[in-house]
PDB file of N, CA and C in Angstrom:
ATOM      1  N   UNK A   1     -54.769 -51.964 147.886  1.00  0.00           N
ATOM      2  CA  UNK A   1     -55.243 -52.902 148.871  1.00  0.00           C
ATOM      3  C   UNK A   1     -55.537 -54.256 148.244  1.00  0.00           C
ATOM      4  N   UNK A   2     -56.387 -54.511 147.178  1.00  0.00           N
ATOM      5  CA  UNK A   2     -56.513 -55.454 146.366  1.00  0.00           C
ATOM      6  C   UNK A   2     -54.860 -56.166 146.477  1.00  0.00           C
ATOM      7  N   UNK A   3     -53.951 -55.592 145.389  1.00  0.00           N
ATOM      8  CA  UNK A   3     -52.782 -56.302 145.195  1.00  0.00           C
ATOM      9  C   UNK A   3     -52.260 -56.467 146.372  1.00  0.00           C
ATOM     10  N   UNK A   4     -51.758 -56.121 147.858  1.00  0.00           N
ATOM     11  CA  UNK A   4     -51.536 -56.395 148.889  1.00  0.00           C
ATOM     12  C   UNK A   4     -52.405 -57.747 149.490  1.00  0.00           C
ATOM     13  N   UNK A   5     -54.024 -57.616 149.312  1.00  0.00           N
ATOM     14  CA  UNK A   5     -54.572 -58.728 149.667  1.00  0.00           C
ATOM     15  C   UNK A   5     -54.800 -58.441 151.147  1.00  0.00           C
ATOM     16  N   UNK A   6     -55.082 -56.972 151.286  1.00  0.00           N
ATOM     17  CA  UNK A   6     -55.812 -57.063 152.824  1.00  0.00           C
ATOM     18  C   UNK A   6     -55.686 -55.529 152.834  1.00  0.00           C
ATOM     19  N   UNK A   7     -56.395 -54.723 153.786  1.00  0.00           N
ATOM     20  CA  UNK A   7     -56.785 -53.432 153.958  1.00  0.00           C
ATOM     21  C   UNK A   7     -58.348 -52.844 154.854  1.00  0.00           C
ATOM     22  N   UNK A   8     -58.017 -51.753 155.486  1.00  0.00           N
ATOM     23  CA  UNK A   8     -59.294 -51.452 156.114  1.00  0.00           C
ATOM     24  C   UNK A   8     -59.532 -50.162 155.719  1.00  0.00           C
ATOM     25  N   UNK A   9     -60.828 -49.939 155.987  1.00  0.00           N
ATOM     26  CA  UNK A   9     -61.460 -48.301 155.228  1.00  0.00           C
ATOM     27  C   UNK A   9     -62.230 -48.042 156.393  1.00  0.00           C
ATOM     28  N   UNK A  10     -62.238 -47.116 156.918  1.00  0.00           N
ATOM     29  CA  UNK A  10     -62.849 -46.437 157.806  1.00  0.00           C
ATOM     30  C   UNK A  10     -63.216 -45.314 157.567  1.00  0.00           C
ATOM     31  N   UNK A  11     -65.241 -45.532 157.798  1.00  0.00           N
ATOM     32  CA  UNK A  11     -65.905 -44.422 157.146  1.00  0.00           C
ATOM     33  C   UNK A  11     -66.294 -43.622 158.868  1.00  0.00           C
ATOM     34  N   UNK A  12     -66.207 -42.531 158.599  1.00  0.00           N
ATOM     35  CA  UNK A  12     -67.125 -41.911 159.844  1.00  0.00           C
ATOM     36  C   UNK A  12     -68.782 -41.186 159.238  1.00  0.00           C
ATOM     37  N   UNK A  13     -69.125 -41.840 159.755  1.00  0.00           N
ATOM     38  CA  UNK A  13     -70.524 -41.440 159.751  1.00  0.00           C
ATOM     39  C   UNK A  13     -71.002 -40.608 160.540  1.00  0.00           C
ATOM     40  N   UNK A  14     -72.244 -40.772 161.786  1.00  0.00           N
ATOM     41  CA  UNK A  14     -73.109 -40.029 162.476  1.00  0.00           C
ATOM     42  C   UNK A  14     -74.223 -40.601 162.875  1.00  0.00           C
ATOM     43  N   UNK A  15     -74.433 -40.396 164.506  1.00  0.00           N
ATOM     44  CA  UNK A  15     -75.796 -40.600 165.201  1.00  0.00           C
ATOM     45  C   UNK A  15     -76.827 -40.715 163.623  1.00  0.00           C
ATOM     46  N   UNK A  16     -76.565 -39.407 163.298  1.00  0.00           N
ATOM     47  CA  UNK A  16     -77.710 -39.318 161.960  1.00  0.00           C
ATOM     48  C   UNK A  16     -77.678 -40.093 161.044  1.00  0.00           C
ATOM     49  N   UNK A  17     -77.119 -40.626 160.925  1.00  0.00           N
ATOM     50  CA  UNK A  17     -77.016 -41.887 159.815  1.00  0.00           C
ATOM     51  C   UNK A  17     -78.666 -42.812 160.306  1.00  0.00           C
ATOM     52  N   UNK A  18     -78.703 -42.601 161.330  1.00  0.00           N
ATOM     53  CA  UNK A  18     -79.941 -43.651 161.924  1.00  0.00           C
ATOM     54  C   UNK A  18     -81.214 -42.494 162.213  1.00  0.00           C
ATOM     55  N   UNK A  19     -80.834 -41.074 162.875  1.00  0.00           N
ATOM     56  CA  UNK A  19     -82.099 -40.179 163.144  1.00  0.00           C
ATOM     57  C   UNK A  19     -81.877 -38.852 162.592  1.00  0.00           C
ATOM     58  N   UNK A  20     -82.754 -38.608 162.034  1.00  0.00           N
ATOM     59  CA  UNK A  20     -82.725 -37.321 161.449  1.00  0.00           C
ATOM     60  C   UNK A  20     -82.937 -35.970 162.102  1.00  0.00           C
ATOM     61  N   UNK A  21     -82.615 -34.797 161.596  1.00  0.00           N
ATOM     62  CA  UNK A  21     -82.665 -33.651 162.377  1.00  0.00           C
ATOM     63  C   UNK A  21     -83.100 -32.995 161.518  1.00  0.00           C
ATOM     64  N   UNK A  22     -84.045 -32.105 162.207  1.00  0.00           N
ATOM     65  CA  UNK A  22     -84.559 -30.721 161.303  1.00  0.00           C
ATOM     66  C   UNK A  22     -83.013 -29.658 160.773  1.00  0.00           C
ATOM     67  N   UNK A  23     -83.557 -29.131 159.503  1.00  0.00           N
ATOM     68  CA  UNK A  23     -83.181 -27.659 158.905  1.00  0.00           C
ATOM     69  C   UNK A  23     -81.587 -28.425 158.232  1.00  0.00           C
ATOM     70  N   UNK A  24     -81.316 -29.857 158.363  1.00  0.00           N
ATOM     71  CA  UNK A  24     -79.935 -29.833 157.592  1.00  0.00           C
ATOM     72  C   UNK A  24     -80.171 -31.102 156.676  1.00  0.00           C
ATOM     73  N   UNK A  25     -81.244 -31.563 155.843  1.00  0.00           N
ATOM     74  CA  UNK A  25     -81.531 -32.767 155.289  1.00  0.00           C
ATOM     75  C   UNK A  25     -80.157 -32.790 154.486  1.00  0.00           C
ATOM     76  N   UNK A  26     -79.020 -32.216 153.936  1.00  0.00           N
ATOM     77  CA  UNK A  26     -78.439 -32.527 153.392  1.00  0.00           C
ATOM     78  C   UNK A  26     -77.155 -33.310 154.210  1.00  0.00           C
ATOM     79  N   UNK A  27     -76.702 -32.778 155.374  1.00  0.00           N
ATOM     80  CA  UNK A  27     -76.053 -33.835 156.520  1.00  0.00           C
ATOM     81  C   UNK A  27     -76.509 -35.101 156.292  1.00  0.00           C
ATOM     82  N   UNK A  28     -78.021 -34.636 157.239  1.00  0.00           N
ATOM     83  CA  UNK A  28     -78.896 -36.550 157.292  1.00  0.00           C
ATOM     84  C   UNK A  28     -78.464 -37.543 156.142  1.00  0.00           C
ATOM     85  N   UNK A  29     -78.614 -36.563 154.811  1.00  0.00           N
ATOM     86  CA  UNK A  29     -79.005 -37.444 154.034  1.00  0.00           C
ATOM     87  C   UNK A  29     -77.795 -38.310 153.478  1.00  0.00           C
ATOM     88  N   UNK A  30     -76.638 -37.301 153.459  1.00  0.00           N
ATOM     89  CA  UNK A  30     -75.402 -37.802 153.432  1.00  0.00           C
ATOM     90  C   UNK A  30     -74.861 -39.101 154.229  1.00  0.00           C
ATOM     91  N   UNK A  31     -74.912 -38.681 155.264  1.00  0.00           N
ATOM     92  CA  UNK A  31     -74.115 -39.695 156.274  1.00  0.00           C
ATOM     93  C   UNK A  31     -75.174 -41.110 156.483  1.00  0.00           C
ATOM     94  N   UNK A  32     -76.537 -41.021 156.029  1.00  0.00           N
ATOM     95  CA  UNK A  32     -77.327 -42.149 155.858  1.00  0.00           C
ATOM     96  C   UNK A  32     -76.756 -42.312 154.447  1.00  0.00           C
ATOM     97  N   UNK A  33     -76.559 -42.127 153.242  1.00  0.00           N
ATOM     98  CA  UNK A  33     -75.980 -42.384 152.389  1.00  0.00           C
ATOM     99  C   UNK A  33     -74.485 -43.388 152.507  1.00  0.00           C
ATOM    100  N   UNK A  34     -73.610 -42.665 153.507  1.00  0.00           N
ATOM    101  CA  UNK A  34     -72.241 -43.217 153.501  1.00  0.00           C
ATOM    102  C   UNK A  34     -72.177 -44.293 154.432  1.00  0.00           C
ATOM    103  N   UNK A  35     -73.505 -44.593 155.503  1.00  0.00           N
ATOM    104  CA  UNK A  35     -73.559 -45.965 155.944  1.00  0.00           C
ATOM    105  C   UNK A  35     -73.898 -46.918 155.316  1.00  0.00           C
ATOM    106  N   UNK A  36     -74.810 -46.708 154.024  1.00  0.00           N
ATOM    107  CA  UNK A  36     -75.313 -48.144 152.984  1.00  0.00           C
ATOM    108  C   UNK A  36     -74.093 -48.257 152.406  1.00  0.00           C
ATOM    109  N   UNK A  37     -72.987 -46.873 151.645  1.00  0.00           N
ATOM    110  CA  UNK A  37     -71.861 -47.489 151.035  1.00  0.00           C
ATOM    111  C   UNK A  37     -71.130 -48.103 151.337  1.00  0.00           C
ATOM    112  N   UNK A  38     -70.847 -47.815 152.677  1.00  0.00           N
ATOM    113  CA  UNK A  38     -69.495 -48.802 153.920  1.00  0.00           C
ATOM    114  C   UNK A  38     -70.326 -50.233 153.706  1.00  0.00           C
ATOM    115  N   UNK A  39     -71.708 -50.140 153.872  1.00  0.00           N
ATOM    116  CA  UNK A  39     -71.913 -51.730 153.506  1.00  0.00           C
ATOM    117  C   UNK A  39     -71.750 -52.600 152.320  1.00  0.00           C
ATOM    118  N   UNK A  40     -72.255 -51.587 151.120  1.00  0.00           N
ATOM    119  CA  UNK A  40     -71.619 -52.130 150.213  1.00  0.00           C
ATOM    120  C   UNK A  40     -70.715 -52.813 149.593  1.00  0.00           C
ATOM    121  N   UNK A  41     -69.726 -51.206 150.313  1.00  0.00           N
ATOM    122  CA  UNK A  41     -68.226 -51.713 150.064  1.00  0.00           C
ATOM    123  C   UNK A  41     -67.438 -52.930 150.713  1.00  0.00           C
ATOM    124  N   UNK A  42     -68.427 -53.336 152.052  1.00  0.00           N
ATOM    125  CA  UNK A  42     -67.958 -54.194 152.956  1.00  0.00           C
ATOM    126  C   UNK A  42     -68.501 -55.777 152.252  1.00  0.00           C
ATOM    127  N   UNK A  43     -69.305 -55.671 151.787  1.00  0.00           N
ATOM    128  CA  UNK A  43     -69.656 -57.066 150.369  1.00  0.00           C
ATOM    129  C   UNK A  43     -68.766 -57.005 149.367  1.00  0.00           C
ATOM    130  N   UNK A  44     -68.671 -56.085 148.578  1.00  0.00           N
ATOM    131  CA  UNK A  44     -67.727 -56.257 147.600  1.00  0.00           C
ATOM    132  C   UNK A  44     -66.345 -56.593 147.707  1.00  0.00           C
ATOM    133  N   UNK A  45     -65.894 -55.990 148.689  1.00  0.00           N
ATOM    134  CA  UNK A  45     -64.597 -56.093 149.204  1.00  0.00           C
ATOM    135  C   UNK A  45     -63.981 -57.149 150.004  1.00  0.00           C
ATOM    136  N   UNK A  46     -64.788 -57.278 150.642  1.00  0.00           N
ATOM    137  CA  UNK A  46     -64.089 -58.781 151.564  1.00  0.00           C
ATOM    138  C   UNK A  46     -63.616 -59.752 151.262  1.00  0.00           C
ATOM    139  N   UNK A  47     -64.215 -60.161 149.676  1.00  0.00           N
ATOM    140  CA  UNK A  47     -63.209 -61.009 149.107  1.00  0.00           C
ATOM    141  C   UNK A  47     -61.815 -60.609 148.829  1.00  0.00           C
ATOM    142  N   UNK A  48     -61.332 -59.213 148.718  1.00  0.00           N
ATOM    143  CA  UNK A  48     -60.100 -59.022 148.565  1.00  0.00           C
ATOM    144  C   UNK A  48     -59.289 -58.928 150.171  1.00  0.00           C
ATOM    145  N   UNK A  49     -60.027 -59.759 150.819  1.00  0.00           N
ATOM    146  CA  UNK A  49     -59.767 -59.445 152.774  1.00  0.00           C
ATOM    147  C   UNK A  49     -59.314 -57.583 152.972  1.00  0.00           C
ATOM    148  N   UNK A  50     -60.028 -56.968 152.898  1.00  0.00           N
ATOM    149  CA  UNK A  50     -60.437 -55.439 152.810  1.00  0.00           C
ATOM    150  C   UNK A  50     -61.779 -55.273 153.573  1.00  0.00           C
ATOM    151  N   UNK A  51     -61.180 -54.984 154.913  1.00  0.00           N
ATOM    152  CA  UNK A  51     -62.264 -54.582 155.783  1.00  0.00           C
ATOM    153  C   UNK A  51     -63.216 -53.445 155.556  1.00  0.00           C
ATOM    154  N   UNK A  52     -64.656 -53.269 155.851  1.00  0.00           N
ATOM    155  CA  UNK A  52     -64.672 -51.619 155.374  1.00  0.00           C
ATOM    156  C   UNK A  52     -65.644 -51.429 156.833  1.00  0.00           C
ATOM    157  N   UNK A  53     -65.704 -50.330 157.325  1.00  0.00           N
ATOM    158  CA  UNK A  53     -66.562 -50.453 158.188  1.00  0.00           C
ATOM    159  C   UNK A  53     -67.030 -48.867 158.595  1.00  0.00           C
ATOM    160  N   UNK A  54     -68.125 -48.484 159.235  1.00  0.00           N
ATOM    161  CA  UNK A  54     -68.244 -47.204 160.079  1.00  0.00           C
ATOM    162  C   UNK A  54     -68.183 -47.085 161.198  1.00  0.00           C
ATOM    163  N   UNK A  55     -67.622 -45.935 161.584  1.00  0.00           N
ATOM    164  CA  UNK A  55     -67.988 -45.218 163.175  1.00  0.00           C
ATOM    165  C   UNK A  55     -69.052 -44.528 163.420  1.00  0.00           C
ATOM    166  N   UNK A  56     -70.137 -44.697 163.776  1.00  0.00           N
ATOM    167  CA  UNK A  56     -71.136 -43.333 163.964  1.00  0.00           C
ATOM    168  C   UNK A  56     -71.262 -42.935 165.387  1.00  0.00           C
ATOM    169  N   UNK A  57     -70.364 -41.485 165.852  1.00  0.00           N
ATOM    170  CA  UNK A  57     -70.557 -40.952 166.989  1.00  0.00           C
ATOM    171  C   UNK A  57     -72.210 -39.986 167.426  1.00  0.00           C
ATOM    172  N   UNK A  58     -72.264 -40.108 168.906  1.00  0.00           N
ATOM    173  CA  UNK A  58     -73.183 -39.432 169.104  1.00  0.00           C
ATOM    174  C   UNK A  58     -72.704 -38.064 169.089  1.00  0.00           C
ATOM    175  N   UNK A  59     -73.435 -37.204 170.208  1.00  0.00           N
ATOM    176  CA  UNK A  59     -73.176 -36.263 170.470  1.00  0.00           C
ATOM    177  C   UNK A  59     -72.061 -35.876 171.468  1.00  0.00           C
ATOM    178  N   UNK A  60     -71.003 -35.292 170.541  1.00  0.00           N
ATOM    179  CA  UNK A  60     -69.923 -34.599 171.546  1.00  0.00           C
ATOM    180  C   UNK A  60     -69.851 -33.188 171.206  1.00  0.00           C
ATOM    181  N   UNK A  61     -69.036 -32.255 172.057  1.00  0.00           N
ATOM    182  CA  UNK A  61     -69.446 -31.187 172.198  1.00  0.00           C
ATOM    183  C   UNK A  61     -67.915 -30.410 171.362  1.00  0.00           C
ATOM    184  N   UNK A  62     -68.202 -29.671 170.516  1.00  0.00           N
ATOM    185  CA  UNK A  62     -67.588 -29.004 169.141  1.00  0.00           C
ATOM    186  C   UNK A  62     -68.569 -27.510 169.023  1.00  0.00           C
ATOM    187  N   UNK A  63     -67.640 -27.100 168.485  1.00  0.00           N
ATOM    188  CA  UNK A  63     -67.705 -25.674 167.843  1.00  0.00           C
ATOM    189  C   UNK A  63     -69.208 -26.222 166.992  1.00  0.00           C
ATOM    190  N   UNK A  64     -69.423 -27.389 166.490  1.00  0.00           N
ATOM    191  CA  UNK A  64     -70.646 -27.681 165.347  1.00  0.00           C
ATOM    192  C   UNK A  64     -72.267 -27.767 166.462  1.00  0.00           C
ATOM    193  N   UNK A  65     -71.701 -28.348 167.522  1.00  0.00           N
ATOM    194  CA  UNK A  65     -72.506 -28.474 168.593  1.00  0.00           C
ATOM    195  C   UNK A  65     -73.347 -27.182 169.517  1.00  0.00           C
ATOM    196  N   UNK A  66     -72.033 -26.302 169.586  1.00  0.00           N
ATOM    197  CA  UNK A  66     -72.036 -25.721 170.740  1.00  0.00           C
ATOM    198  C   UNK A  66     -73.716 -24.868 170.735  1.00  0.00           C
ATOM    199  N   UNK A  67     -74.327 -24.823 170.115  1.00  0.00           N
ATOM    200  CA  UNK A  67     -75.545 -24.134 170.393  1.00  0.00           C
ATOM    201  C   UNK A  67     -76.488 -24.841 170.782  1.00  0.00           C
ATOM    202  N   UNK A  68     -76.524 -26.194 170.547  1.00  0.00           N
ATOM    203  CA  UNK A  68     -77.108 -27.370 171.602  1.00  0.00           C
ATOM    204  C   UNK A  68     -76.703 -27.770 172.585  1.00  0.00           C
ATOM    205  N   UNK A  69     -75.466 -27.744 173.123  1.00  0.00           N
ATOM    206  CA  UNK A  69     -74.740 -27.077 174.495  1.00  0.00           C
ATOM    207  C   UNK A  69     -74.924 -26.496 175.188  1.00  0.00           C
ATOM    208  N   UNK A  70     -74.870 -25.705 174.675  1.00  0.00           N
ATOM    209  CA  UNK A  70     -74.932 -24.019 175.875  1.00  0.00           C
ATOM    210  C   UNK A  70     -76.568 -24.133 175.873  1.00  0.00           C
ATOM    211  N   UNK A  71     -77.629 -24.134 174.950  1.00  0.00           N
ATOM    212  CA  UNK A  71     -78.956 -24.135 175.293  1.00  0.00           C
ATOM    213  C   UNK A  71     -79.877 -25.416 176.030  1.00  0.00           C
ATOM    214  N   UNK A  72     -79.861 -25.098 177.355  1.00  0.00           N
ATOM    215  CA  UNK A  72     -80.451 -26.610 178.083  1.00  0.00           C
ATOM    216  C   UNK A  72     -81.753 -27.150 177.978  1.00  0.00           C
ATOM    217  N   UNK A  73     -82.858 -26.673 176.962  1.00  0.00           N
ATOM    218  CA  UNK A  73     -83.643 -27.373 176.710  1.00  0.00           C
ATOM    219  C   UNK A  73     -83.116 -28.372 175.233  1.00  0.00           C
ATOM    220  N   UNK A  74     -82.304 -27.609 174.518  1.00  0.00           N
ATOM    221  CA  UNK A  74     -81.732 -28.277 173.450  1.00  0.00           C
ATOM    222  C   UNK A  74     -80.661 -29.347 173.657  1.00  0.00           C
ATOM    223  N   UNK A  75     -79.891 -29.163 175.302  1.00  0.00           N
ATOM    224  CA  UNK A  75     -79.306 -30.137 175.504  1.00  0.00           C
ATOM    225  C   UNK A  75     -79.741 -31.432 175.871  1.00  0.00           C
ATOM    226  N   UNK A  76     -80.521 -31.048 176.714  1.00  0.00           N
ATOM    227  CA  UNK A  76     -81.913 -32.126 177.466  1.00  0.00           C
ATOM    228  C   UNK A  76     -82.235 -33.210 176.218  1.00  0.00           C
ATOM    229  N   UNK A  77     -82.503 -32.583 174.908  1.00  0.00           N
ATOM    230  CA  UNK A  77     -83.381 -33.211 174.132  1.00  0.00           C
ATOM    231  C   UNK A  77     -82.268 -34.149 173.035  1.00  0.00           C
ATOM    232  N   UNK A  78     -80.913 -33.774 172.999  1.00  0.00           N
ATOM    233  CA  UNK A  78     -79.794 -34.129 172.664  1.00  0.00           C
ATOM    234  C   UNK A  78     -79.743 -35.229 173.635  1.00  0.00           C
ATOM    235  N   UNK A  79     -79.593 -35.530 174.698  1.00  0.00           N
ATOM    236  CA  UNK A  79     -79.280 -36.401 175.663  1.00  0.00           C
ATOM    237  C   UNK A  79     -80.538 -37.267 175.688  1.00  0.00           C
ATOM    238  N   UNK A  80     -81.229 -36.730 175.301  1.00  0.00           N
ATOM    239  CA  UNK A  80     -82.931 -38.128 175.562  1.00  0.00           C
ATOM    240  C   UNK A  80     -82.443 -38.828 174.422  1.00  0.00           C
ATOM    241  N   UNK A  81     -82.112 -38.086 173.446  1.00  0.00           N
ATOM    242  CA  UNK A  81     -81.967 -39.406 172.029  1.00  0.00           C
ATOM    243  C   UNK A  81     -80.559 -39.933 171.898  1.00  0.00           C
ATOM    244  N   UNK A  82     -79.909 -40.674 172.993  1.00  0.00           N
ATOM    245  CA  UNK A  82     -78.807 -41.261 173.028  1.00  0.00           C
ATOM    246  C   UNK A  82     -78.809 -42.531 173.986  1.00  0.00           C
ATOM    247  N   UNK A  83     -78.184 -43.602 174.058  1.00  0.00           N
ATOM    248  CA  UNK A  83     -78.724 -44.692 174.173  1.00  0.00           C
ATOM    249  C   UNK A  83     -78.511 -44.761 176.211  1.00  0.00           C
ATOM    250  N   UNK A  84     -77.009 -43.717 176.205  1.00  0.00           N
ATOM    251  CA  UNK A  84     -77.249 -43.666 177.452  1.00  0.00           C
ATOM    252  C   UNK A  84     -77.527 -43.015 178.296  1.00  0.00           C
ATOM    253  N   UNK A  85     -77.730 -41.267 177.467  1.00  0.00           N
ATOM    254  CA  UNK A  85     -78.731 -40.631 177.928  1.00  0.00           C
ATOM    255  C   UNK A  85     -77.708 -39.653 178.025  1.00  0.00           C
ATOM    256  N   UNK A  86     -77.014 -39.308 177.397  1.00  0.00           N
ATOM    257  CA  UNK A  86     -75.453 -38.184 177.994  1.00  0.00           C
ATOM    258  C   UNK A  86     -74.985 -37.551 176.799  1.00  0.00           C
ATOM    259  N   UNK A  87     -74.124 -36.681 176.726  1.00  0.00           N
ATOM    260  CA  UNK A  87     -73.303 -36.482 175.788  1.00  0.00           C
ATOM    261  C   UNK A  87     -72.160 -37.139 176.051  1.00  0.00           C
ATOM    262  N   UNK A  88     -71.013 -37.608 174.599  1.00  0.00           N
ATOM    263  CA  UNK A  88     -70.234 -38.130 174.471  1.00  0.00           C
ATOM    264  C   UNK A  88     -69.020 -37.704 175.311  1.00  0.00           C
ATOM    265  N   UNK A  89     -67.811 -37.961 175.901  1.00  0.00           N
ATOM    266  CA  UNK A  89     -66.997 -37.317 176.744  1.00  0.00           C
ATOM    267  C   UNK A  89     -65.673 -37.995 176.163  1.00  0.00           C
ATOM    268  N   UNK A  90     -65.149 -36.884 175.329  1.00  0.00           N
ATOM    269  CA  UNK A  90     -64.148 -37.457 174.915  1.00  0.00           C
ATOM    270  C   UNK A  90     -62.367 -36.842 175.404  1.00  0.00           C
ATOM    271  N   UNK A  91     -61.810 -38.075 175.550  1.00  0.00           N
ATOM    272  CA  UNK A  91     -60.751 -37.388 176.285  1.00  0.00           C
ATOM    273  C   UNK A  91     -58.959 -38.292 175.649  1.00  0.00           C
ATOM    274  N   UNK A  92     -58.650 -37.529 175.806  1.00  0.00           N
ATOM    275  CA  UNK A  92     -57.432 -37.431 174.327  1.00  0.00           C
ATOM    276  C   UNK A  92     -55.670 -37.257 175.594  1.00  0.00           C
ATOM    277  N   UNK A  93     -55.585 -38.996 175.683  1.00  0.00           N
ATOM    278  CA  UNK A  93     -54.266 -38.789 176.420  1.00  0.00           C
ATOM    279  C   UNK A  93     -52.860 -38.742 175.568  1.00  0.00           C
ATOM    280  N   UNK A  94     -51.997 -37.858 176.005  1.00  0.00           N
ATOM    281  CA  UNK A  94     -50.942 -37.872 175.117  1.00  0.00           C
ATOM    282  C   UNK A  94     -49.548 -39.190 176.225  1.00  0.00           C
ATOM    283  N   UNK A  95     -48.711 -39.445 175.015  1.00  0.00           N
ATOM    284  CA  UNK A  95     -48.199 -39.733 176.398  1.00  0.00           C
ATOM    285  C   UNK A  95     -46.637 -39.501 175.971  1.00  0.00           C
TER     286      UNK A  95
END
């Protein structure tokens, strides 16, 4: 990317990057980890015009999810800590 003189890096992060959750500090701590590096990397790099940036999704519903799903006080409380109050709805057109 350097010798080209332009490039983008796309980190995926996580809601958790910003709020933490009980029983998995090593997630939290990670993906709050890999949002200071995307910044980092996004100083260091820009002089080589090398974008770097993150995605952090909320909650969508996965096999990783599904027990905060299917349980509706756990969903309830999933949906209060999101900005618009929902789970994510993701939908995947082919064409």
């Amino acid at each position: 990317m350097k010798e080209q003189n332009s490039g983008v890096i796309i980190n995926m992060t996580s809601l958790n990057a910003e709020l933490a959750f009980p029983d998995n500090p090593a997630y939290v701590s990670f993906k709050g980890a890999l949002k200071q590096l995307t910044k980092s990397l996004a100083l260091d790099l820009g002089k080589y015009n090398i974008r770097v940036n993150n995605i952090g999704p909320g909650y969508f519903k996965t096999n990783m999810t599904s027990k905060s799903w299917n349980d509706p006080v756990l969903n309830k409380q999933r949906k209060d800590r999101t900005v618009l109050g929902r789970w994510a709805n993701l939908k995947i057109y082919l064409a």
